[in-house]
N, C-alpha and C. Protein backbone atom coordinates (compact mmCIF):
# COMPACT_ATOMS: atom_id res chain seq x y z
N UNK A 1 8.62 15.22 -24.76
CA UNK A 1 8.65 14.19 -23.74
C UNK A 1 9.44 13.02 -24.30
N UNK A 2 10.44 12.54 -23.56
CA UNK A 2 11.15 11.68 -24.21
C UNK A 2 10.98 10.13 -23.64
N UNK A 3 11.36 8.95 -23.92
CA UNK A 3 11.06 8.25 -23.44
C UNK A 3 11.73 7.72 -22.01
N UNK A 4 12.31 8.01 -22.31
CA UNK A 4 13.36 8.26 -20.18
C UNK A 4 12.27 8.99 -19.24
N UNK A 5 12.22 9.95 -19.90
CA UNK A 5 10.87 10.64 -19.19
C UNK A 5 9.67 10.09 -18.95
N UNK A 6 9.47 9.47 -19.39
CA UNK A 6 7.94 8.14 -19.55
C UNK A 6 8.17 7.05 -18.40
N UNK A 7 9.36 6.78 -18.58
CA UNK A 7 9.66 5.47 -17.68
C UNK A 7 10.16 5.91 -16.40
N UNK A 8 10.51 7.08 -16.30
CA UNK A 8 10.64 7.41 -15.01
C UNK A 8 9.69 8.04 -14.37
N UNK A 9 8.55 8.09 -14.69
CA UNK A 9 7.54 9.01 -13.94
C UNK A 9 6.39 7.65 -13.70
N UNK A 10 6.70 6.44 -14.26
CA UNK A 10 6.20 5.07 -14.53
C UNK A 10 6.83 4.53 -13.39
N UNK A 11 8.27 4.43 -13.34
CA UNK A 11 8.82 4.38 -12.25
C UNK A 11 8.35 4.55 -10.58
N UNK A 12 8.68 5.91 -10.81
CA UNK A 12 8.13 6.52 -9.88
C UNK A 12 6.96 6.25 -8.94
N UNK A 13 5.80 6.25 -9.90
CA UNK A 13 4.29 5.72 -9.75
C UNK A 13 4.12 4.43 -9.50
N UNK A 14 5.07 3.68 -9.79
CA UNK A 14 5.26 2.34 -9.32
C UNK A 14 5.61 2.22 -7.60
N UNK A 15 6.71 2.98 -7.54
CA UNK A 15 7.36 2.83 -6.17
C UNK A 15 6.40 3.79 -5.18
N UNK A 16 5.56 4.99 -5.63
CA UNK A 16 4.83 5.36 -4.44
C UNK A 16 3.94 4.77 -4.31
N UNK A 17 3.24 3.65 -5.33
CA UNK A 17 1.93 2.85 -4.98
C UNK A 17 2.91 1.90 -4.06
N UNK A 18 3.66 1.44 -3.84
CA UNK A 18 4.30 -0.08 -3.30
C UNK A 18 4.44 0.65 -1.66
N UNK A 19 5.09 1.73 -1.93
CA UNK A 19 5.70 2.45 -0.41
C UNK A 19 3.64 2.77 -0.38
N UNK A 20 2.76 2.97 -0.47
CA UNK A 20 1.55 3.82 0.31
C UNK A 20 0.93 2.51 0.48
N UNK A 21 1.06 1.28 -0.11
CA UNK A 21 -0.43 0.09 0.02
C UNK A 21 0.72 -1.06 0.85
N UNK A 22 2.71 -0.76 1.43
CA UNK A 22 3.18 -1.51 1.65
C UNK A 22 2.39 -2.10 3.58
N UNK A 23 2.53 -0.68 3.99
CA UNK A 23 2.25 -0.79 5.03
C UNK A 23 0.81 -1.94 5.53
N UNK A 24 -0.19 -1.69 4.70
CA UNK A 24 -1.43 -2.07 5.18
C UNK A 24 -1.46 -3.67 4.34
N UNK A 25 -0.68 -3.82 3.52
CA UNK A 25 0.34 -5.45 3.54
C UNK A 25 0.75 -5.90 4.28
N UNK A 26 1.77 -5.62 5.22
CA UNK A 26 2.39 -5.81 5.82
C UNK A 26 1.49 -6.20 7.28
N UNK A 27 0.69 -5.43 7.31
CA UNK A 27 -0.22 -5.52 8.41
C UNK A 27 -1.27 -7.00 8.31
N UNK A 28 -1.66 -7.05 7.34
CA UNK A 28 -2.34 -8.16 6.74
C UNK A 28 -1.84 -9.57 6.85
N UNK A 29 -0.63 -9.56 6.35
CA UNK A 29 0.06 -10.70 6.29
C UNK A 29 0.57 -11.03 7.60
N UNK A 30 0.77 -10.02 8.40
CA UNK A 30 1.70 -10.67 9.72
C UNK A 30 0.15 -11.05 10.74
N UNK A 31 -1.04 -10.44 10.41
CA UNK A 31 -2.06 -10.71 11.05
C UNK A 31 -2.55 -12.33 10.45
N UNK A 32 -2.63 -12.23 9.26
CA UNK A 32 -2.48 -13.96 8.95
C UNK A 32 -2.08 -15.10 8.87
N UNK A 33 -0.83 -14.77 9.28
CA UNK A 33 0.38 -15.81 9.56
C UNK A 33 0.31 -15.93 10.98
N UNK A 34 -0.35 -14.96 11.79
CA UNK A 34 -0.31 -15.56 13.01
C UNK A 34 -1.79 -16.29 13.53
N UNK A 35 -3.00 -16.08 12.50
CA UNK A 35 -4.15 -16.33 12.55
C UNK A 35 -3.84 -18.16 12.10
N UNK A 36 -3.09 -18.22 11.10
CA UNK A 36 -2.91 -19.61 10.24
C UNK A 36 -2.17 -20.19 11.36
N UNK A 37 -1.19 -19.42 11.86
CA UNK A 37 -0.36 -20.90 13.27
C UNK A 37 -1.10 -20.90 14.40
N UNK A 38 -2.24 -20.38 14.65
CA UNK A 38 -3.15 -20.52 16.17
C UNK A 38 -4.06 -21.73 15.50
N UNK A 39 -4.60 -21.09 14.20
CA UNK A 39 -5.78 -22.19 13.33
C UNK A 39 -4.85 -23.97 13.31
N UNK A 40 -3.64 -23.84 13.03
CA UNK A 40 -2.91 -25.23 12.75
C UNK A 40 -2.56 -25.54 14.33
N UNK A 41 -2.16 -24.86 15.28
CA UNK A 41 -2.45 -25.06 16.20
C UNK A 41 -3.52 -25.75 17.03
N UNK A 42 -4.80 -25.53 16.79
CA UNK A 42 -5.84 -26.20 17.87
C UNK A 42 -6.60 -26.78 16.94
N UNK A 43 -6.16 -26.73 15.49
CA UNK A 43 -6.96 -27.78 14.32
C UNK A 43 -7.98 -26.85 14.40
N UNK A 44 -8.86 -25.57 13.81
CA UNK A 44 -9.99 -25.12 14.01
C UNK A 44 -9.68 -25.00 12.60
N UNK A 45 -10.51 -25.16 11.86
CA UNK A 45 -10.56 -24.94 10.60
C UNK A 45 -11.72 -24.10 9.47
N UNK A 46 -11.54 -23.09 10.37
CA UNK A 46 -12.99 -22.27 10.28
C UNK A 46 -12.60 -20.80 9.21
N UNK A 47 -12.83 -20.84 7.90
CA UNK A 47 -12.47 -19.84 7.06
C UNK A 47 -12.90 -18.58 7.40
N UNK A 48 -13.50 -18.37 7.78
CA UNK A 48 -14.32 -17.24 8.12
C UNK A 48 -13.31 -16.20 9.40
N UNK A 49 -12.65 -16.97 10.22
CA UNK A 49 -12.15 -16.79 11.31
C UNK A 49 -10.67 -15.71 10.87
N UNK A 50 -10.60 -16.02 9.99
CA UNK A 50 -9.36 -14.98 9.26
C UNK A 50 -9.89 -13.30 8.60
N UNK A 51 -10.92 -13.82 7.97
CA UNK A 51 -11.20 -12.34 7.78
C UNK A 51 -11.54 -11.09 8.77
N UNK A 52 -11.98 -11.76 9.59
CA UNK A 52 -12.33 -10.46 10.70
C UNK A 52 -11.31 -9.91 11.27
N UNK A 53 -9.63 -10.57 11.63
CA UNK A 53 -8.15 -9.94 12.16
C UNK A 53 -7.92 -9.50 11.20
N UNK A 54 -7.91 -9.82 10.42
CA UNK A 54 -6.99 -9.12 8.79
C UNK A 54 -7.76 -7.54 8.15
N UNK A 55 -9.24 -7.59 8.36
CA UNK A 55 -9.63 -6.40 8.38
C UNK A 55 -9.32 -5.27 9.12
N UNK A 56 -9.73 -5.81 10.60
CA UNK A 56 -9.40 -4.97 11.52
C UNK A 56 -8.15 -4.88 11.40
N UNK A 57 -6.49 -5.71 11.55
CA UNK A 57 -4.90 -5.11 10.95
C UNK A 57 -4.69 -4.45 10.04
N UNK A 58 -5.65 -4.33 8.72
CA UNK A 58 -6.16 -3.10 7.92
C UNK A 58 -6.03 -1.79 8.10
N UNK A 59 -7.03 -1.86 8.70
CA UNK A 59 -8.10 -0.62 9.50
C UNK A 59 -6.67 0.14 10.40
N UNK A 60 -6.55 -0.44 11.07
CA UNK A 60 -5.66 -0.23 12.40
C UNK A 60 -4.62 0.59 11.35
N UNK A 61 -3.69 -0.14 10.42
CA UNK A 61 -2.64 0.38 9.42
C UNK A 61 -3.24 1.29 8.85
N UNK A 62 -3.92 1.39 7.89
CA UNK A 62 -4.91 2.86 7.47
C UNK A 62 -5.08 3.85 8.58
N UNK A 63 -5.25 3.56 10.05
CA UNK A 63 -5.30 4.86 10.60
C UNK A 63 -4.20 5.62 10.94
N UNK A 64 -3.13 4.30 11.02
CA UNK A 64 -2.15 4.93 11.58
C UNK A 64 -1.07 5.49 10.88
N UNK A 65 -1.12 4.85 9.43
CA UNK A 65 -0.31 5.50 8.42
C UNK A 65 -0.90 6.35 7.49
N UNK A 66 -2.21 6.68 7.58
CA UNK A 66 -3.04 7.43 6.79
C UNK A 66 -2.61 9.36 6.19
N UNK A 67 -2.02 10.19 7.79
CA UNK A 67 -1.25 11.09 7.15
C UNK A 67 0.06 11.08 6.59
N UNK A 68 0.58 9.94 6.38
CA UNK A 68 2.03 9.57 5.92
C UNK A 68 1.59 9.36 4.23
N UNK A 69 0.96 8.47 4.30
CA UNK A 69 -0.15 7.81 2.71
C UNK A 69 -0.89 9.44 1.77
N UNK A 70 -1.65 10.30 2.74
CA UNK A 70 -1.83 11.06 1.92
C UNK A 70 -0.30 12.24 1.63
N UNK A 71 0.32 12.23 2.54
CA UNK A 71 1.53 13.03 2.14
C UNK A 71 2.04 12.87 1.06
N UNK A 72 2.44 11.41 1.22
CA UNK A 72 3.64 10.75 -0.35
C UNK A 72 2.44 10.93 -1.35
N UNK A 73 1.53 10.87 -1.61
CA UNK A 73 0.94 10.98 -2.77
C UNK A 73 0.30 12.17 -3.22
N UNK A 74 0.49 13.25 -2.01
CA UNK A 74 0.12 14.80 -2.12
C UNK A 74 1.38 15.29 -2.84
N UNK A 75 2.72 15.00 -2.49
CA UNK A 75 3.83 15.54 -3.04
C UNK A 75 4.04 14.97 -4.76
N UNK A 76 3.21 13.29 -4.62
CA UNK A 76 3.72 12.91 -5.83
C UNK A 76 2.88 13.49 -7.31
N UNK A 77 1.31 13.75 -6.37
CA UNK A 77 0.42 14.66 -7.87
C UNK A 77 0.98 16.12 -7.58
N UNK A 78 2.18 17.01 -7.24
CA UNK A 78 2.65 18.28 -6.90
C UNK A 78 3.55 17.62 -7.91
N UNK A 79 4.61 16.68 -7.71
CA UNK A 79 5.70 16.59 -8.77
C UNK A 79 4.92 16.56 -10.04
N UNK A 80 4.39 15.62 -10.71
CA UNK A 80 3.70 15.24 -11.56
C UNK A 80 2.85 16.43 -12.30
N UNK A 81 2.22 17.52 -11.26
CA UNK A 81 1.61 18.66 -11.77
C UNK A 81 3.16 19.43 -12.70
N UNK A 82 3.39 19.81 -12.10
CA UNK A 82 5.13 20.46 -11.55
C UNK A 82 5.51 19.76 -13.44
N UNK A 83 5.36 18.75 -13.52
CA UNK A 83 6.08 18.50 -14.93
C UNK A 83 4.86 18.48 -16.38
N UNK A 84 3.80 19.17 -15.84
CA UNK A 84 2.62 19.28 -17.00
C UNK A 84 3.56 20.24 -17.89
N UNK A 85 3.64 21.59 -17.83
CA UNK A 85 4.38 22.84 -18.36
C UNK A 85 5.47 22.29 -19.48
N UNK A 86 6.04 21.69 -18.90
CA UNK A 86 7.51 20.81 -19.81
C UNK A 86 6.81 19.78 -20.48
N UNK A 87 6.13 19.28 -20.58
CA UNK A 87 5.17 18.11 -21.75
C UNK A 87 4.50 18.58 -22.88
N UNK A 88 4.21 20.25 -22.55
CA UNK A 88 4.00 20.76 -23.81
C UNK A 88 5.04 20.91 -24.82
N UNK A 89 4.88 21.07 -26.04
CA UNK A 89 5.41 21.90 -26.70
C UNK A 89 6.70 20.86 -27.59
């Protein structure tokens, strides 16, 4: 195993965690940015009032990207298996 080999499978594992947890980010943040300009909007200043959209924009992203999420990471422990054999020896 060489060290190219290390950093690219590091790599790798980097970019399928970012692409599988991007989505349900993405969901989060655009649910809070619009929670924060309604809140600055009518002055309500109630903390509590954010967590309950941002869960549920969660939830909602987890269901809907959920067979996409287990795919990329079904193929990525198949690659990863796929290179046990070649680490021996």
């Amino acid at each position: 195993m060489t060290p190219q080999m290390v950093v690219g499978i590091g790599r790798e594992a980097l970019t399928v965690v970012l692409l599988v947890a991007g989505p349900m980010l993405a969901f989060g943040l655009i649910i809070g940015l619009i929670v924060s300009v309604f809140q600055a909007v009518t002055q309500i200043n109630e903390m509590t009032l954010t967590f309950v959209p941002k869960i549920l924009a969660v939830a909602l992203a987890l269901l809907i990207f959920l067979p996409w999420m287990i795919n990329t990471l079904t193929d990525f422990a198949r690659h990863i298996f796929t290179l046990i054999p070649g680490l021996v020896g």
